[in-house]
Protein backbone atom coordinates (compact mmCIF):
# COMPACT_ATOMS: atom_id res chain seq x y z
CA UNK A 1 86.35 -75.00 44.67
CA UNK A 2 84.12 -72.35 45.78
CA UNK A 3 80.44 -71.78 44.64
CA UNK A 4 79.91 -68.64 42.76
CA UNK A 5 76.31 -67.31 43.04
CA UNK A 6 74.10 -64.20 41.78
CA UNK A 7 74.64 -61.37 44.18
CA UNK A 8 70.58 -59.81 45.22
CA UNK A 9 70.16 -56.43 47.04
CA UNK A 10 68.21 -55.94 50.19
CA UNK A 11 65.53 -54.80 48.10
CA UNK A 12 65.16 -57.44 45.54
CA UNK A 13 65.32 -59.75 48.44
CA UNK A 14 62.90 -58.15 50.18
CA UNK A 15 60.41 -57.54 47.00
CA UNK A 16 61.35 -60.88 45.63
CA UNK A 17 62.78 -59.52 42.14
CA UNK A 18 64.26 -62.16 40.03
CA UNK A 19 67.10 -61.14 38.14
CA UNK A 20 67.07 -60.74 34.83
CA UNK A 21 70.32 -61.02 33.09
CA UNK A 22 70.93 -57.80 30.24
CA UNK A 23 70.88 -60.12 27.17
CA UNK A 24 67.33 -61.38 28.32
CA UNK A 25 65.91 -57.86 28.83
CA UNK A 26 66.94 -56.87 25.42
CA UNK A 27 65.80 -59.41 23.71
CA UNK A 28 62.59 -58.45 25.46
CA UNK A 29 62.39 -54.97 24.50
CA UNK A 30 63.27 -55.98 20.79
CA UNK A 31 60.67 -58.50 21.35
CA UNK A 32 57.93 -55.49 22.39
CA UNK A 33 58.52 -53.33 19.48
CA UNK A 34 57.87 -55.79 16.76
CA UNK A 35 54.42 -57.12 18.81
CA UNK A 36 53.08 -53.71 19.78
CA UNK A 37 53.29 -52.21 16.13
CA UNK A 38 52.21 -55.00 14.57
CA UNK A 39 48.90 -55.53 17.21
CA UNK A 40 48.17 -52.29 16.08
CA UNK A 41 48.24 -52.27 12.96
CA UNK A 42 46.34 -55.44 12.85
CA UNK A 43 43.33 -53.54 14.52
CA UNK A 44 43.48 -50.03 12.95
CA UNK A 45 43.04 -52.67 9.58
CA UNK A 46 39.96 -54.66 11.38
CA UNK A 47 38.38 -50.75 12.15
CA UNK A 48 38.77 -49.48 8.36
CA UNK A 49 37.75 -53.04 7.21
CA UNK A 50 34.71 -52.82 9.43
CA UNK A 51 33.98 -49.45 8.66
CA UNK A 52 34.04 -49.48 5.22
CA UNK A 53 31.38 -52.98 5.35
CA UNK A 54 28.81 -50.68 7.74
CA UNK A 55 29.09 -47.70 5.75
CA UNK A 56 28.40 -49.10 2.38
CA UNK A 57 25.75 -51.87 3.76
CA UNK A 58 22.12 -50.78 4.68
CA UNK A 59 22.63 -49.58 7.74
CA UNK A 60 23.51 -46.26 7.45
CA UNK A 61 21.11 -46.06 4.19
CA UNK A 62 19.26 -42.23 4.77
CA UNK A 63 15.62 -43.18 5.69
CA UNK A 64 14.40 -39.56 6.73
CA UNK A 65 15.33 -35.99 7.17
CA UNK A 66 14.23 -33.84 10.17
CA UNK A 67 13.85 -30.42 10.06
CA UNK A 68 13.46 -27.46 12.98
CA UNK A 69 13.16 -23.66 13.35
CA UNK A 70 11.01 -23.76 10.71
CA UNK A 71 8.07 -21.73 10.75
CA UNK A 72 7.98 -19.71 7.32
CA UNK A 73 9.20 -22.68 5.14
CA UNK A 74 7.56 -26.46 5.05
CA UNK A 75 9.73 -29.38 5.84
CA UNK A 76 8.71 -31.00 2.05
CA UNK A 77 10.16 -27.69 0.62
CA UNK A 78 13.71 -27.63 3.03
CA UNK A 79 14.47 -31.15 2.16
CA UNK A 80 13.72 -30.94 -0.98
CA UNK A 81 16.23 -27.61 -1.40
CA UNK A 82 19.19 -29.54 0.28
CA UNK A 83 18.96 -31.83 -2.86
CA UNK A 84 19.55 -34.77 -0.71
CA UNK A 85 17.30 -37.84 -1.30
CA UNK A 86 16.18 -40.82 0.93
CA UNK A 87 18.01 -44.20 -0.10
CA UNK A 88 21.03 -42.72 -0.66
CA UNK A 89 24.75 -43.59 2.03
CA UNK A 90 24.33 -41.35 4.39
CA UNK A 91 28.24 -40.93 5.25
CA UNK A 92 28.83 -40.26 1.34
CA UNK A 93 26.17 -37.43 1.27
CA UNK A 94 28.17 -34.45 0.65
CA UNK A 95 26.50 -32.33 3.31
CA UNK A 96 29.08 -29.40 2.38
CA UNK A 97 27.10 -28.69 -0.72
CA UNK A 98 23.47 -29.31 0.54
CA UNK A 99 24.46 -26.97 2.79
CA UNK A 100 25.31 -24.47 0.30
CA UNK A 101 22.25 -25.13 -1.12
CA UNK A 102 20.11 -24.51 1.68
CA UNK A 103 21.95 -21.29 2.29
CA UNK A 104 21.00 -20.16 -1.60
CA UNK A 105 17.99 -19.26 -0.16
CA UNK A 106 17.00 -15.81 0.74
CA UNK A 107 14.71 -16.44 3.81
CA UNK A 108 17.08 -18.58 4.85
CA UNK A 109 19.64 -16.66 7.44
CA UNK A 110 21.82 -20.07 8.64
CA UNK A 111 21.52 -23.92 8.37
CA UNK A 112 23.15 -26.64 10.25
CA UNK A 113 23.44 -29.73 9.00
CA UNK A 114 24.17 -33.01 11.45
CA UNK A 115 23.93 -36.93 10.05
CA UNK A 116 22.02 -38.91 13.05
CA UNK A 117 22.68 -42.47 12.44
CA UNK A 118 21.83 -45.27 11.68
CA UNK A 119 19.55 -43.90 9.30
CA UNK A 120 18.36 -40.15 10.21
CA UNK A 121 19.87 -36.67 9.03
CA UNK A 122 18.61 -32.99 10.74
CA UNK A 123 18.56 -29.71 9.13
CA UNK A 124 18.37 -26.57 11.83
CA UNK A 125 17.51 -23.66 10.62
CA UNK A 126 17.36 -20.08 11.66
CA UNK A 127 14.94 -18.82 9.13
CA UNK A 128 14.70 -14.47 8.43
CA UNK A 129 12.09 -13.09 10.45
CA UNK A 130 9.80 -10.51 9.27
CA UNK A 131 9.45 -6.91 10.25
CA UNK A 132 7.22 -5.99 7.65
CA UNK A 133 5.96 -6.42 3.93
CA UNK A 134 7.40 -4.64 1.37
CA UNK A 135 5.80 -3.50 -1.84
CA UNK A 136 8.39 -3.86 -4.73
CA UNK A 137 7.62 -3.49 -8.53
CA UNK A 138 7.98 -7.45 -7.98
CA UNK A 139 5.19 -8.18 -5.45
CA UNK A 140 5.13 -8.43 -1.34
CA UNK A 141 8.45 -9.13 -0.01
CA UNK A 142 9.82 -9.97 3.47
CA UNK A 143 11.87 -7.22 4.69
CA UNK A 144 13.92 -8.70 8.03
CA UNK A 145 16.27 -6.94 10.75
CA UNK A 146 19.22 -6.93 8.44
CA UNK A 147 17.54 -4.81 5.83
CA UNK A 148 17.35 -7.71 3.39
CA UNK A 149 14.39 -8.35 1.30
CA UNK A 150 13.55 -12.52 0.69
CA UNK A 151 10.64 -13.96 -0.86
CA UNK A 152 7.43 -15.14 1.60
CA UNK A 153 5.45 -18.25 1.18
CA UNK A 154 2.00 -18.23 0.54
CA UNK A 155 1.14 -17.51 3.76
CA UNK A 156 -0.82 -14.68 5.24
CA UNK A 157 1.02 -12.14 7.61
CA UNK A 158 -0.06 -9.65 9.96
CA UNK A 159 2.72 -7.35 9.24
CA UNK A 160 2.71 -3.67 8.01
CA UNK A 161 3.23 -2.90 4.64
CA UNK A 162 5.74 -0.83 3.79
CA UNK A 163 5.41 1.15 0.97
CA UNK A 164 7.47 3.62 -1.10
CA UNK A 165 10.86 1.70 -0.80
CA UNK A 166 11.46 1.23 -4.13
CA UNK A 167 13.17 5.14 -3.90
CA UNK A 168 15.49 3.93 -1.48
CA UNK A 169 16.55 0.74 -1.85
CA UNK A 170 19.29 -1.19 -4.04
CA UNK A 171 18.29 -3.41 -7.27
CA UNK A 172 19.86 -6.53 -5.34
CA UNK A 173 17.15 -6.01 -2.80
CA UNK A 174 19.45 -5.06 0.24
CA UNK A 175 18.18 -1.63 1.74
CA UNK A 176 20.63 1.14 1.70
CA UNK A 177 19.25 2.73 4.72
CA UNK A 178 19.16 1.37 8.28
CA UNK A 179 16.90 3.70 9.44
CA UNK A 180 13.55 1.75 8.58
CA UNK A 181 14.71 -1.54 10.15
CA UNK A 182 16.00 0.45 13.22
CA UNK A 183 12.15 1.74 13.32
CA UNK A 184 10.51 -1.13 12.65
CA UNK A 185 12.89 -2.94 15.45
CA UNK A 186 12.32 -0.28 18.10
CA UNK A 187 8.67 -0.78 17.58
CA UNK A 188 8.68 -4.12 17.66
CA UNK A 189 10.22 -4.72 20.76
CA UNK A 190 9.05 -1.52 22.81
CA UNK A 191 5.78 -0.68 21.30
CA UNK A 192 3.99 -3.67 20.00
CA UNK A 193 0.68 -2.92 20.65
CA UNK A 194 1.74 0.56 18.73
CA UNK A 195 2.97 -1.75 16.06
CA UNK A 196 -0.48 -3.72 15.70
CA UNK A 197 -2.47 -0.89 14.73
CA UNK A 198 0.22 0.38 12.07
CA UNK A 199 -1.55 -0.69 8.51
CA UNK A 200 1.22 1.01 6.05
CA UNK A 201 4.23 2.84 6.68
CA UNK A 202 4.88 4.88 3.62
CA UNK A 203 8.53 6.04 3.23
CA UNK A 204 8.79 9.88 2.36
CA UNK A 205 12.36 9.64 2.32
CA UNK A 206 15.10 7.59 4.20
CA UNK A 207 14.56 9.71 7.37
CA UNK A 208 10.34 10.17 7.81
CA UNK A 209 7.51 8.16 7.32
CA UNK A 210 3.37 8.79 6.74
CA UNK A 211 2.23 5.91 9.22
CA UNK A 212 -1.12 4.75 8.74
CA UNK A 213 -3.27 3.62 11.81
CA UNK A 214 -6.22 0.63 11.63
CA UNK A 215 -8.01 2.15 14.71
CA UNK A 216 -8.71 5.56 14.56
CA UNK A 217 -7.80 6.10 10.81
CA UNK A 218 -5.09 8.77 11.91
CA UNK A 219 -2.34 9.41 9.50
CA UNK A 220 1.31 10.00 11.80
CA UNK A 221 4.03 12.01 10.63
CA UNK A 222 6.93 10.36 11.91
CA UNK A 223 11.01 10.29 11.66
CA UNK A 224 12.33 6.70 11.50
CA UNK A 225 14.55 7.79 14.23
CA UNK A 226 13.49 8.31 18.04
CA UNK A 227 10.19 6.09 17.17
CA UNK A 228 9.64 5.58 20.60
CA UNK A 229 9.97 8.50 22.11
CA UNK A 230 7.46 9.68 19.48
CA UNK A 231 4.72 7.00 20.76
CA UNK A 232 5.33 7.98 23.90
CA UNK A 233 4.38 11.52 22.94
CA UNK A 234 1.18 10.12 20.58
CA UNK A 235 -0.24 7.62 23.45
CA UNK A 236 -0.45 11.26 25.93
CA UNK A 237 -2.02 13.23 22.88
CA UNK A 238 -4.70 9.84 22.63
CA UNK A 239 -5.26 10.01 26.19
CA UNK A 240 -6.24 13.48 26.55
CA UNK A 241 -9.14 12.91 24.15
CA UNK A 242 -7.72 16.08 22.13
CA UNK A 243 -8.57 14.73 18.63
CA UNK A 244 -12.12 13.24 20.20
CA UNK A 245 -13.62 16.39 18.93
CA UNK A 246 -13.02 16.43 15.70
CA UNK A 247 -10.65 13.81 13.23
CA UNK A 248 -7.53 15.41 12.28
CA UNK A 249 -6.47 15.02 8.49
CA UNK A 250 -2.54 14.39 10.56
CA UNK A 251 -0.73 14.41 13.57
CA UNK A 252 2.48 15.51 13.44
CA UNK A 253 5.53 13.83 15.73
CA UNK A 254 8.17 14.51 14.11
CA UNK A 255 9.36 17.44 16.58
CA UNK A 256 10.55 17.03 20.21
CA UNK A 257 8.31 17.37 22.78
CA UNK A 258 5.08 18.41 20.79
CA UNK A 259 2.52 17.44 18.84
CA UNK A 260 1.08 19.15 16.15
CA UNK A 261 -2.55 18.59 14.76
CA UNK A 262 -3.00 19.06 10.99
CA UNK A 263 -6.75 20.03 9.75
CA UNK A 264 -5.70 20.30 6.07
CA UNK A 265 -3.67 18.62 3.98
């Protein structure tokens, strides 16, 4: 009686496969799908189990807060608006409402806040900047590039005052009118040694100004628009020494390509 054996291929010859019968391969694959599921689940368990130990030990216990971009505000005060306090879990401090907090605050524009383990959480800010102070019935007030007016530390500034706003601007201390901030801004960033020697800019209505100078005591008559084409037109009047003479009560810039000297009121 003649042998029966296991037919190979070239290949598996050559590559020395060992044949696996069907019934073994299944019971394989059966085998797999049980083990691999159940491996895993075993070590998503071990991560929550291990997460929940770290996060409720003392390791991640908020020691300090860190603070940047601050220049107007002090880090005491920041930390202390976020409402969050030292000793507390700092995965289970509800940074969505300190936050919210944070942003409460009128001369503050945008804050980030980012947990820095073990033990450390930092608070960016972007705080408003100033273009000038502005006399309300209320006291000084920042006034920034958005036309918004915020409360200022007790700090001193070097900033014009601007006064006669309180004609043109709304009771929830937003200005109506962009054509102050546009000055101010155009000043700022194309005349600042202009802008140093401004003491007051006194709003005659939401298009002109009476601009007071430090230096020479000159009053300007100025429209908040075109600002620096009209210091253009004042530094060539300074330079000719035309008011050397004699102080004018005003000089008048308000019209293109002159400039008119006032010797009354």
């Amino acid at each position: 009686m003649s042998s029966h054996r296991p037919i190979y291929s070239r290949t598996q010859e050559r590559e020395r496969i060992p044949h696996v019968e069907p019934e073994t391969r299944s019971q394989v694959r059966i085998l797999r799908w049980i083990v691999v599921p159940a491996l895993g689940g075993l070590l998503l368990f071990g991560i929550q189990n291990a997460y929940s130990a770290l996060t409720g030990s003392d390791v991640f216990r908020l020691d300090h807060i860190s603070v940047t971009g601050n220049r107007l505000l002090k880090e005491s005060d920041v930390a202390g608006r976020s409402g969050l306090e030292v000793g507390v879990d700092l995965f289970s401090a509800d940074l969505a409402a300190a936050t919210q907090r944070l942003a409460a605050d009128p001369a503050i524009k945008h804050a980030l806040l980012m947990r820095q383990p073990p033990g450390g959480l930092l608070i960016q800010l972007q705080e408003r900047r100033p273009l000038a102070l502005a006399a309300t019935p209320e006291g000084l007030y920042g006034l920034d590039g958005d036309g918004v007016f915020f409360p200022l530390p007790q700090a001193p500034f070097d900033l014009p005052i601007v006064t006669g706003i309180e004609a043109v601007a709304d009771t929830p201390g937003v200005y109506r009118s962009s054509g102050l901030v546009a000055f101010l801004d155009q000043l700022r960033s194309n005349a600042p040694a202009f802008l140093e020697e401004v003491s007051e800019v006194h709003l005659v209505s939401d298009a002109e100004a009476r601009v007071f100078l430090v230096g020479d005591g000159l009053t300007l008559r100025m429209r908040l628009e075109d600002a620096v084409d009209q210091v253009l037109r004042f530094d060539a009047f300074v330079k000719a020494g035309a008011h050397r003479t004699q102080t004018p009560a005003y000089v008048d810039l308000r019209f293109s390509n002159q400039v008119i000297v006032g010797t009354g009121q």
